[in-house]
PDB file of N, CA and C in Angstrom:
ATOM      1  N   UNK A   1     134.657  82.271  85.132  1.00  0.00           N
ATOM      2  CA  UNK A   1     134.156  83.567  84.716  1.00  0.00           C
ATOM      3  C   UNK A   1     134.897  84.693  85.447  1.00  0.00           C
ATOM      4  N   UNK A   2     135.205  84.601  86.633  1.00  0.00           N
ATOM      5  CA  UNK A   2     135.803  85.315  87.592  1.00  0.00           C
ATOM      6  C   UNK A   2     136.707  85.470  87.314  1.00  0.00           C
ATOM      7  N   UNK A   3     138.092  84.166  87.094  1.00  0.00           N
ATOM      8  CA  UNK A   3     139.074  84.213  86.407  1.00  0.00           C
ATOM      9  C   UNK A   3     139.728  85.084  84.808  1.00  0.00           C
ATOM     10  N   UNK A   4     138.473  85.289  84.263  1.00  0.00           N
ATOM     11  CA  UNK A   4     138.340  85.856  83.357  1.00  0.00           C
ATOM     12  C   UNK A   4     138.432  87.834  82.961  1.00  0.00           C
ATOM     13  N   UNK A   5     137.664  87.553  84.071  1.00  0.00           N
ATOM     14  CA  UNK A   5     137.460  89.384  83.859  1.00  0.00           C
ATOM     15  C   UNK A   5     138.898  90.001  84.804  1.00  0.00           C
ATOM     16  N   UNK A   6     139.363  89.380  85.780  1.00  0.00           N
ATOM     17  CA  UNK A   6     140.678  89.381  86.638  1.00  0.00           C
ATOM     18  C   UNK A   6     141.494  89.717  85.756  1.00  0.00           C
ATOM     19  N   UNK A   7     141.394  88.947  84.469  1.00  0.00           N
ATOM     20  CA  UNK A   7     142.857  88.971  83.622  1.00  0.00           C
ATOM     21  C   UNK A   7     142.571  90.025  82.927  1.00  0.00           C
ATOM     22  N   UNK A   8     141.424  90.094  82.230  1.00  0.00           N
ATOM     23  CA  UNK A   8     141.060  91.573  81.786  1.00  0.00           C
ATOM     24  C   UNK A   8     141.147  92.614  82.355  1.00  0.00           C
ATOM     25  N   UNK A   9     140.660  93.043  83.634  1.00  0.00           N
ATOM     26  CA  UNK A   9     141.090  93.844  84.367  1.00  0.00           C
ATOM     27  C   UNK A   9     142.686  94.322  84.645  1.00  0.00           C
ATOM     28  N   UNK A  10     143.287  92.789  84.511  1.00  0.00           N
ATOM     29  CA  UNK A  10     144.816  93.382  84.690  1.00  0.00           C
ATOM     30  C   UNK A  10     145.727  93.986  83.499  1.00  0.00           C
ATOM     31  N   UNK A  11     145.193  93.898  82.223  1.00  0.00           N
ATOM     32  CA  UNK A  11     145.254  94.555  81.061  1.00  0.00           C
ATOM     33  C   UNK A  11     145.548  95.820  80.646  1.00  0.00           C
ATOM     34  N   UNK A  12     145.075  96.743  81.927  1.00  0.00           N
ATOM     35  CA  UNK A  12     144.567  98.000  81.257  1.00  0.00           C
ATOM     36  C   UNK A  12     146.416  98.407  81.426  1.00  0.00           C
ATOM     37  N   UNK A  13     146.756  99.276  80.719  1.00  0.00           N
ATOM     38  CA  UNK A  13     147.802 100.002  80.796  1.00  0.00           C
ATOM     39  C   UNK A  13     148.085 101.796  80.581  1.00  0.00           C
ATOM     40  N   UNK A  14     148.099 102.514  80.238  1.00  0.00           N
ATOM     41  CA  UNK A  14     148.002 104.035  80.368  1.00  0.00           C
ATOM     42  C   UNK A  14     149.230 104.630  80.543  1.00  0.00           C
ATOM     43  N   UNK A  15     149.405 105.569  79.326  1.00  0.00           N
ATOM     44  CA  UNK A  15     150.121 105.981  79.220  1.00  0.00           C
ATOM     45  C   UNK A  15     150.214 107.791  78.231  1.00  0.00           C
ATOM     46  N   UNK A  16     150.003 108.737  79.174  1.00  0.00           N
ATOM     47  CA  UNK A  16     149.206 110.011  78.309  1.00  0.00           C
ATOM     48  C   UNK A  16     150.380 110.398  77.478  1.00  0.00           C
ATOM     49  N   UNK A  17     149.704 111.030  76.535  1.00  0.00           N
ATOM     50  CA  UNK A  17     150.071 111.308  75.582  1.00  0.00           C
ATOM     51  C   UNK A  17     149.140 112.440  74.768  1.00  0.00           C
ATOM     52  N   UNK A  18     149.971 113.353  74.060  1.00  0.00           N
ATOM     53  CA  UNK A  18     149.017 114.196  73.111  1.00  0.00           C
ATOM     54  C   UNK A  18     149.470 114.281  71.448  1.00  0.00           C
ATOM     55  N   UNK A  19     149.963 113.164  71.681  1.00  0.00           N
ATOM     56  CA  UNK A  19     150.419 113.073  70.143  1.00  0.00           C
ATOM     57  C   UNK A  19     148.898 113.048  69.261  1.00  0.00           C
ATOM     58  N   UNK A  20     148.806 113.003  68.401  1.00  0.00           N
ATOM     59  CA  UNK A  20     147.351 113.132  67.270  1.00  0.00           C
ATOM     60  C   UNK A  20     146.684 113.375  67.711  1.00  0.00           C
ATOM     61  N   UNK A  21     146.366 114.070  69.361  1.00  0.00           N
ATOM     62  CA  UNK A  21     145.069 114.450  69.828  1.00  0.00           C
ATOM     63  C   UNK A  21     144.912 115.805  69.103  1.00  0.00           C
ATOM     64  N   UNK A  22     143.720 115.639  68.432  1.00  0.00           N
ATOM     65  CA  UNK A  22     143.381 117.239  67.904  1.00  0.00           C
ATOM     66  C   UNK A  22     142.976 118.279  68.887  1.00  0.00           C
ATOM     67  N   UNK A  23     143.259 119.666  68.904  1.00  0.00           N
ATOM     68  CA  UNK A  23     143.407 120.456  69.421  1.00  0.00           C
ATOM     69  C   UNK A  23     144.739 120.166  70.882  1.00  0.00           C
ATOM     70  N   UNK A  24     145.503 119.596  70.736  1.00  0.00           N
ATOM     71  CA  UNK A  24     146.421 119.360  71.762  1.00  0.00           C
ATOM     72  C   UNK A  24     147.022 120.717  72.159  1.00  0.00           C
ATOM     73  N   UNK A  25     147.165 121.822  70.955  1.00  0.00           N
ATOM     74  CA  UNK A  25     148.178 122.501  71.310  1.00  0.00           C
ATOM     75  C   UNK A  25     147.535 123.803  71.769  1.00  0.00           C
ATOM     76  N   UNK A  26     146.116 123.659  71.816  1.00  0.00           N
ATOM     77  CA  UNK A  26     145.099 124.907  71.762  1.00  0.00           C
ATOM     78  C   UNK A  26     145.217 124.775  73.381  1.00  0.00           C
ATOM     79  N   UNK A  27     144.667 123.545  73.684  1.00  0.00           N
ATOM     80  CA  UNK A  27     144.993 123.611  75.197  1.00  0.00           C
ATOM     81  C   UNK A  27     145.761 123.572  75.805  1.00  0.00           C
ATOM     82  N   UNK A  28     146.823 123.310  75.544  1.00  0.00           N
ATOM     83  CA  UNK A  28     148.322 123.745  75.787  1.00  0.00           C
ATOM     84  C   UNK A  28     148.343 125.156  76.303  1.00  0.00           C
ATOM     85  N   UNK A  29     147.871 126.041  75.164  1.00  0.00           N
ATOM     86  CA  UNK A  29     148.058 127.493  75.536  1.00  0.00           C
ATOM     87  C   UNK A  29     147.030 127.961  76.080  1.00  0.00           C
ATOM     88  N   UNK A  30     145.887 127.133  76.243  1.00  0.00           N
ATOM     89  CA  UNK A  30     144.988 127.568  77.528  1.00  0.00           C
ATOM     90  C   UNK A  30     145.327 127.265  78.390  1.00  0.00           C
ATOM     91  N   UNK A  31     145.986 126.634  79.091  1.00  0.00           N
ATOM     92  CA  UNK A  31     146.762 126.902  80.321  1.00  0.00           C
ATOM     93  C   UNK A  31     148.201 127.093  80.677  1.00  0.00           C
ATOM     94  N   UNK A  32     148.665 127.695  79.117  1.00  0.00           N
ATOM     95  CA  UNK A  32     149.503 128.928  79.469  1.00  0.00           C
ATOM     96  C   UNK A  32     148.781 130.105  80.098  1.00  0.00           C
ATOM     97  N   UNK A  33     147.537 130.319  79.209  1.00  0.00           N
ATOM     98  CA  UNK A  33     147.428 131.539  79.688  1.00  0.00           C
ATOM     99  C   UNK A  33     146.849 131.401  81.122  1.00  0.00           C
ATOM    100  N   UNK A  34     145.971 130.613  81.247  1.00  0.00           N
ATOM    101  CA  UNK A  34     145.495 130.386  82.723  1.00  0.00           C
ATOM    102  C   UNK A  34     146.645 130.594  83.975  1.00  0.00           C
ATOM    103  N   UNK A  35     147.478 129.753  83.518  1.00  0.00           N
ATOM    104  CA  UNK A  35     148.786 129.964  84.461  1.00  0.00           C
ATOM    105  C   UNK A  35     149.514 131.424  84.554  1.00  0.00           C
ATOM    106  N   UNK A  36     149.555 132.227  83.764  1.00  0.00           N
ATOM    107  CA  UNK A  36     149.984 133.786  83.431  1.00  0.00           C
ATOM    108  C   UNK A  36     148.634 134.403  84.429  1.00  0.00           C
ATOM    109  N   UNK A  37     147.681 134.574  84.221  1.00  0.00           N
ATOM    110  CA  UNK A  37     146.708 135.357  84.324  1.00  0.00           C
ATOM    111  C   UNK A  37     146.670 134.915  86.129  1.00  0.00           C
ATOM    112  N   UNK A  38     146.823 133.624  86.716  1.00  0.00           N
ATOM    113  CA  UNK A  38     146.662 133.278  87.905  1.00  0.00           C
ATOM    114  C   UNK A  38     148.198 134.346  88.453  1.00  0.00           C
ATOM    115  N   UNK A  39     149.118 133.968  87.682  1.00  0.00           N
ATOM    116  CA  UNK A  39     150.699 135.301  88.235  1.00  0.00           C
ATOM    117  C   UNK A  39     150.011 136.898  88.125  1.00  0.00           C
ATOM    118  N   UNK A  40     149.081 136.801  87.536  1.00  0.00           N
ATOM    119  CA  UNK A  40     148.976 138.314  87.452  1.00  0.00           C
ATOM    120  C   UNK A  40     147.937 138.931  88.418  1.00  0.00           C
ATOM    121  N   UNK A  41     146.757 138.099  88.939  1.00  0.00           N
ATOM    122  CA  UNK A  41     146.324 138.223  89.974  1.00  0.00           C
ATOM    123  C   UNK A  41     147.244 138.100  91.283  1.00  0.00           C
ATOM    124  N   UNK A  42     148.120 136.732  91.541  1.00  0.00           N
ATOM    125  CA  UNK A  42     148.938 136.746  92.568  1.00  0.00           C
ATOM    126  C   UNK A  42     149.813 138.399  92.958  1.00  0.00           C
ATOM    127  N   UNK A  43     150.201 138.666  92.027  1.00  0.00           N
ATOM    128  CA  UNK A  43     150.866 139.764  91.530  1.00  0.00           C
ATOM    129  C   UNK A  43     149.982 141.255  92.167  1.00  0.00           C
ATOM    130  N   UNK A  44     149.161 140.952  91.321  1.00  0.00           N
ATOM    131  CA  UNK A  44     148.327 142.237  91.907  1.00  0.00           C
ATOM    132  C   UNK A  44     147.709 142.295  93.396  1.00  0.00           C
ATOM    133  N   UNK A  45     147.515 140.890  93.846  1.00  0.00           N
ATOM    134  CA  UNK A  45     146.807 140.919  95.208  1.00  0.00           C
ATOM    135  C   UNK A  45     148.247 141.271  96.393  1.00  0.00           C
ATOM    136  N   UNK A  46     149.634 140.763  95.831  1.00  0.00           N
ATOM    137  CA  UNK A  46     150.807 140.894  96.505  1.00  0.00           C
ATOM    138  C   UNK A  46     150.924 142.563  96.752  1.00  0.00           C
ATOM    139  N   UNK A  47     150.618 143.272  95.755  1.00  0.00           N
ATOM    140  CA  UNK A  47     150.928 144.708  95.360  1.00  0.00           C
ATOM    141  C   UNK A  47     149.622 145.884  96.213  1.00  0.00           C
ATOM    142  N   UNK A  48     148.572 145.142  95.725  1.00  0.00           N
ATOM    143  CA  UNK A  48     147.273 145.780  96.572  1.00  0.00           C
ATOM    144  C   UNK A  48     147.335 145.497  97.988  1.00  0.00           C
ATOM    145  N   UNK A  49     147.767 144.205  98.719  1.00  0.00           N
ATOM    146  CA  UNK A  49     147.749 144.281 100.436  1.00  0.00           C
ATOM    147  C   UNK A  49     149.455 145.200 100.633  1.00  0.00           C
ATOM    148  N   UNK A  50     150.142 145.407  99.868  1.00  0.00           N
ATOM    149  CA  UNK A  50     151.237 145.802 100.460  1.00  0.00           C
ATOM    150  C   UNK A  50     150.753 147.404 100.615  1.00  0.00           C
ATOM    151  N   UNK A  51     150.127 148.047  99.762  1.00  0.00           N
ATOM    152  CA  UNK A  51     149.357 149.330 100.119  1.00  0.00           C
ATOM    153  C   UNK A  51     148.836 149.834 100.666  1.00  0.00           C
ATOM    154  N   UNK A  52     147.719 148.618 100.756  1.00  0.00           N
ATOM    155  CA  UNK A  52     146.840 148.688 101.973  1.00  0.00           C
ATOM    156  C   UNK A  52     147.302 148.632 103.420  1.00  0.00           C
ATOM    157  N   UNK A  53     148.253 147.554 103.566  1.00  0.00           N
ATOM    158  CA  UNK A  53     149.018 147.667 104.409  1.00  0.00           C
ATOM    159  C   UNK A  53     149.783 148.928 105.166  1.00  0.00           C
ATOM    160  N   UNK A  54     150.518 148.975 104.170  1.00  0.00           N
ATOM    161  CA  UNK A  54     151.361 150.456 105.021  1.00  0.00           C
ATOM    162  C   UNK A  54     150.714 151.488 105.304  1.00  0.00           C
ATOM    163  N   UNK A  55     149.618 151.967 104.513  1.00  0.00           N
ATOM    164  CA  UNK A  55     148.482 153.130 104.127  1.00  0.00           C
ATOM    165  C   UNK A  55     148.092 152.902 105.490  1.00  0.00           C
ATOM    166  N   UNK A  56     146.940 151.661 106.238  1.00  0.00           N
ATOM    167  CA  UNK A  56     146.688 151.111 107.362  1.00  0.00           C
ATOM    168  C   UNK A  56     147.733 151.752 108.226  1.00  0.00           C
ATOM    169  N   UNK A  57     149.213 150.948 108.491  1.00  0.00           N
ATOM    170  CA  UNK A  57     149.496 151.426 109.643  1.00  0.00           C
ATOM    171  C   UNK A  57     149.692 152.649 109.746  1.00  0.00           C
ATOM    172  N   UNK A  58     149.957 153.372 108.738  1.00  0.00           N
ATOM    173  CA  UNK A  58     150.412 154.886 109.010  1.00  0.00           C
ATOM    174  C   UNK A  58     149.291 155.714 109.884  1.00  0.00           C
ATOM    175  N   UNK A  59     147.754 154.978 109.426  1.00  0.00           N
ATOM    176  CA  UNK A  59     146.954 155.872 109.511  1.00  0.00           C
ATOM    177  C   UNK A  59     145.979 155.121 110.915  1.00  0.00           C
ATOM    178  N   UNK A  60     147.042 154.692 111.707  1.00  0.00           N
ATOM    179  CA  UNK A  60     146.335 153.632 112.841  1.00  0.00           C
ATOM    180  C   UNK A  60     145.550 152.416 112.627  1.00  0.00           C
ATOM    181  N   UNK A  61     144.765 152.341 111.208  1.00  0.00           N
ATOM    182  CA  UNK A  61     143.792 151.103 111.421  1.00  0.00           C
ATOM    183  C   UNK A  61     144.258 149.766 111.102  1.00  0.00           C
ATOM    184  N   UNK A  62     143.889 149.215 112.153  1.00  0.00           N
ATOM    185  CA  UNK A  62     144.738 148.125 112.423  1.00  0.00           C
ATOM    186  C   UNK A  62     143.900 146.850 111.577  1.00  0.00           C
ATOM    187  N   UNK A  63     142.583 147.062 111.455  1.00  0.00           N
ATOM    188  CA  UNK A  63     141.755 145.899 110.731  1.00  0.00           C
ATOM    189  C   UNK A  63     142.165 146.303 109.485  1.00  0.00           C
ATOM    190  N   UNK A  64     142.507 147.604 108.802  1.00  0.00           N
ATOM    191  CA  UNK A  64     143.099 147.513 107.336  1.00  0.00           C
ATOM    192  C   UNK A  64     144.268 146.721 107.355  1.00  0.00           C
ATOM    193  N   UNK A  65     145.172 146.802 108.450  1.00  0.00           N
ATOM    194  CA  UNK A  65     146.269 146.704 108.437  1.00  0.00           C
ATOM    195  C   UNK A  65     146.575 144.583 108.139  1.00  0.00           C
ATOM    196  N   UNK A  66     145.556 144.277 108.928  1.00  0.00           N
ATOM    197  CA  UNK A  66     145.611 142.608 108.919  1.00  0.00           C
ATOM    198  C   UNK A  66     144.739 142.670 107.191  1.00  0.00           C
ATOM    199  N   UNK A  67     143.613 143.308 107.002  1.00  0.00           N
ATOM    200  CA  UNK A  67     143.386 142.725 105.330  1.00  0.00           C
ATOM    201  C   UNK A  67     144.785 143.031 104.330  1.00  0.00           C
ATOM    202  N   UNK A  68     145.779 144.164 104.937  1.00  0.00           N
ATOM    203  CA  UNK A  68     146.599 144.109 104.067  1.00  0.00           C
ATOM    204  C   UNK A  68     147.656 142.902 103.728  1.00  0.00           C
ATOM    205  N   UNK A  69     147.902 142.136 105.295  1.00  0.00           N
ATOM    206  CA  UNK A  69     148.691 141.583 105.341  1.00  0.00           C
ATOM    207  C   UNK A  69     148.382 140.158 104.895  1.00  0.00           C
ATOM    208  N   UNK A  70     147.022 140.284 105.083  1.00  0.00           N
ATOM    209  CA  UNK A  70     145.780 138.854 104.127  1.00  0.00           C
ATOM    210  C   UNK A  70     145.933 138.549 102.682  1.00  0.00           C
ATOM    211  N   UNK A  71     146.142 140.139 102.203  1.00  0.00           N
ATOM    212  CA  UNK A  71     146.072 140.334 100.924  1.00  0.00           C
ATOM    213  C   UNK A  71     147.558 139.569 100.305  1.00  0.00           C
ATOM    214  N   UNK A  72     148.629 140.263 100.926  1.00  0.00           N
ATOM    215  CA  UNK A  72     149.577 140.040 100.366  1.00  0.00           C
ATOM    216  C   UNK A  72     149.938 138.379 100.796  1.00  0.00           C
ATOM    217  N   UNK A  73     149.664 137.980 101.328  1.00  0.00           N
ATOM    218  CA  UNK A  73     150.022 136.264 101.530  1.00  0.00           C
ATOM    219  C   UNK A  73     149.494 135.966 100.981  1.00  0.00           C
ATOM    220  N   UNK A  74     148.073 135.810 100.255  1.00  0.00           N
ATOM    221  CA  UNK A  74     147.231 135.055  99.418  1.00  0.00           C
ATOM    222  C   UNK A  74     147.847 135.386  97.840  1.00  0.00           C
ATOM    223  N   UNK A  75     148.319 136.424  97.891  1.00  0.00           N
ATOM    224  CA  UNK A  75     149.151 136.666  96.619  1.00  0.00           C
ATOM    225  C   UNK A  75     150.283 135.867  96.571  1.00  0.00           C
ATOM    226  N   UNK A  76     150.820 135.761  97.467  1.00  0.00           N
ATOM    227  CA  UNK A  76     152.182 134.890  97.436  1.00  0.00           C
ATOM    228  C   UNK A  76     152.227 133.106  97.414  1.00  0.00           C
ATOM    229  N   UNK A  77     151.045 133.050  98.126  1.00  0.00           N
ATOM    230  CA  UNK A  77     150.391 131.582  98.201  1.00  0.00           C
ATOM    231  C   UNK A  77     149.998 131.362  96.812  1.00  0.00           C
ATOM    232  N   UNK A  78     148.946 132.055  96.204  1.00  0.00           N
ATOM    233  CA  UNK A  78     148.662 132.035  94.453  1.00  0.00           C
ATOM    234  C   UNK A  78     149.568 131.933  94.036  1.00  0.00           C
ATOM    235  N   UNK A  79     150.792 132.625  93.765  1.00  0.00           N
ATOM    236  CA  UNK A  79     152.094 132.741  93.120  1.00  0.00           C
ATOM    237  C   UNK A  79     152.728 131.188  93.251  1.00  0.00           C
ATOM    238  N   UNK A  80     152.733 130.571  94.220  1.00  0.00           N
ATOM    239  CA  UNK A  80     153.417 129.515  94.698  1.00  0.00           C
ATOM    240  C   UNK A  80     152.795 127.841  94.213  1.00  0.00           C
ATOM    241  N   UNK A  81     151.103 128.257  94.057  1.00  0.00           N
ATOM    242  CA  UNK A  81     150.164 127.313  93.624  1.00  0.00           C
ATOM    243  C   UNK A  81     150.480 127.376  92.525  1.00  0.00           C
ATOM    244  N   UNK A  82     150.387 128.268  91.559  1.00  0.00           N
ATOM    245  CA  UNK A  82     150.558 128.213  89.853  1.00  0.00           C
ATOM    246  C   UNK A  82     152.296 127.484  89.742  1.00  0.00           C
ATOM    247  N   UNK A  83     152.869 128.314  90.329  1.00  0.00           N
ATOM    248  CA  UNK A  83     153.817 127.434  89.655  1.00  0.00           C
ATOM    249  C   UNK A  83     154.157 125.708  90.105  1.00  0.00           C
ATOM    250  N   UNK A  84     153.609 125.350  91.155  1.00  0.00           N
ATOM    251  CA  UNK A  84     153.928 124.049  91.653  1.00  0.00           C
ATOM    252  C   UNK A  84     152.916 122.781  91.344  1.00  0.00           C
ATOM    253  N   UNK A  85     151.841 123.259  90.573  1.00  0.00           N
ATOM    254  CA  UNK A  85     150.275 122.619  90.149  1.00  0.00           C
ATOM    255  C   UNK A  85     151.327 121.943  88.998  1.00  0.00           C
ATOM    256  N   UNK A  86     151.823 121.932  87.959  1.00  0.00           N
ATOM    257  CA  UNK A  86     151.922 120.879  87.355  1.00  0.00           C
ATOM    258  C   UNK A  86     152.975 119.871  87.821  1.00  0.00           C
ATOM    259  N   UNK A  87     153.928 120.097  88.434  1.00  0.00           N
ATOM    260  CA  UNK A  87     154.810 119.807  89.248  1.00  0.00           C
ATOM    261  C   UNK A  87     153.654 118.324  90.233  1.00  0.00           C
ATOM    262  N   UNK A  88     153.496 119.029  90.638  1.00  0.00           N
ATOM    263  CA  UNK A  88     151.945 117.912  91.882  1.00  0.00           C
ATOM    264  C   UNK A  88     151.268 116.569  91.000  1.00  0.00           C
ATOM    265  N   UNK A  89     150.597 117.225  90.312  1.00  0.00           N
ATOM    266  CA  UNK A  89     150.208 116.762  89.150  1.00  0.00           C
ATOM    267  C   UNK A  89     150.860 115.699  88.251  1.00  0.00           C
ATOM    268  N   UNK A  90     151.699 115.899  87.988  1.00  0.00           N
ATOM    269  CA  UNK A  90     152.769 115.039  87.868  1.00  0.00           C
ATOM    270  C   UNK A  90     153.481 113.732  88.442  1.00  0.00           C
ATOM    271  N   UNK A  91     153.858 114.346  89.899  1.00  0.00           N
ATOM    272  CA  UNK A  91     154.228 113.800  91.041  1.00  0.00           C
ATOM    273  C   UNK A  91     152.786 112.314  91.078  1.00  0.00           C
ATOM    274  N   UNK A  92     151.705 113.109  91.369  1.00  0.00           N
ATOM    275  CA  UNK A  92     150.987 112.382  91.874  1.00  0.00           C
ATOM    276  C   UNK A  92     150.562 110.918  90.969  1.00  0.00           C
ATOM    277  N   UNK A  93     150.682 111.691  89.644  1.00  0.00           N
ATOM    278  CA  UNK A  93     150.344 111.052  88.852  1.00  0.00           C
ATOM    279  C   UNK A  93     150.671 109.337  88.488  1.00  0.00           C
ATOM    280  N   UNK A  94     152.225 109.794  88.828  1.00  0.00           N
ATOM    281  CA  UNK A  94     153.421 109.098  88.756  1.00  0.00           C
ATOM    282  C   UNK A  94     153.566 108.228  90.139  1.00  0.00           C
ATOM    283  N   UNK A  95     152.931 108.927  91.379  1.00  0.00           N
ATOM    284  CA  UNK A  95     152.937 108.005  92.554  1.00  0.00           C
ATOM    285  C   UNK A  95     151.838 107.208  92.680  1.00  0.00           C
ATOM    286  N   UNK A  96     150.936 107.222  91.909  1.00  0.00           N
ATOM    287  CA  UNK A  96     149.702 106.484  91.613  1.00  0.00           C
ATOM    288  C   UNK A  96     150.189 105.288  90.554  1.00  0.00           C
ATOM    289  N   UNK A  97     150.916 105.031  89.628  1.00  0.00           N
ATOM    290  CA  UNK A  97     150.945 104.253  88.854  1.00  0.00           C
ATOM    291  C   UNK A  97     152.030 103.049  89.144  1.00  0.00           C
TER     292      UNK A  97
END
């Protein structure tokens, strides 16, 4: 019996694909856009601490001055996540099998 389900178990094979999956291509472009919209926050948070930033030091405050510099790395870090997530994803996918 043991012998049995072993061999079954060793059966399974996997291999993705979106061929005839319906709606394949809808979600496709939902995470186009997801991926755009994550650049456009990165983008904006890069643009908003760099303001904050300089605005800060000019004007002495130094706790603006570190949220600015918060701001703009988390923008750049976002920027760096979107584009390397399918990349990973991938990778991992592929080091798993």
């Amino acid at each position: 019996m043991l012998a049995t389900l072993t061999a079954l178990l060793d059966d399974v094979d996997v291999s993705p694909t979106t061929t005839g999956m319906p709606g394949a291509g809808l979600v496709q472009t939902l995470l186009n856009w997801l991926t755009q919209i994550a650049l456009w926050g990165s983008l904006a948070s890069i643009l908003c601490g760099a303001a904050i930033y300089g605005l800060s030091q000019q004007t002495g405050n130094y706790s603006g001055g570190y949220l600015g510099k918060r701001l703009a790395l988390a923008g750049a870090v976002g920027a760096c996540l979107a584009g390397i997530a399918p990349t990973v994803i991938n990778l991992l996918f592929k080091a798993a099998a």
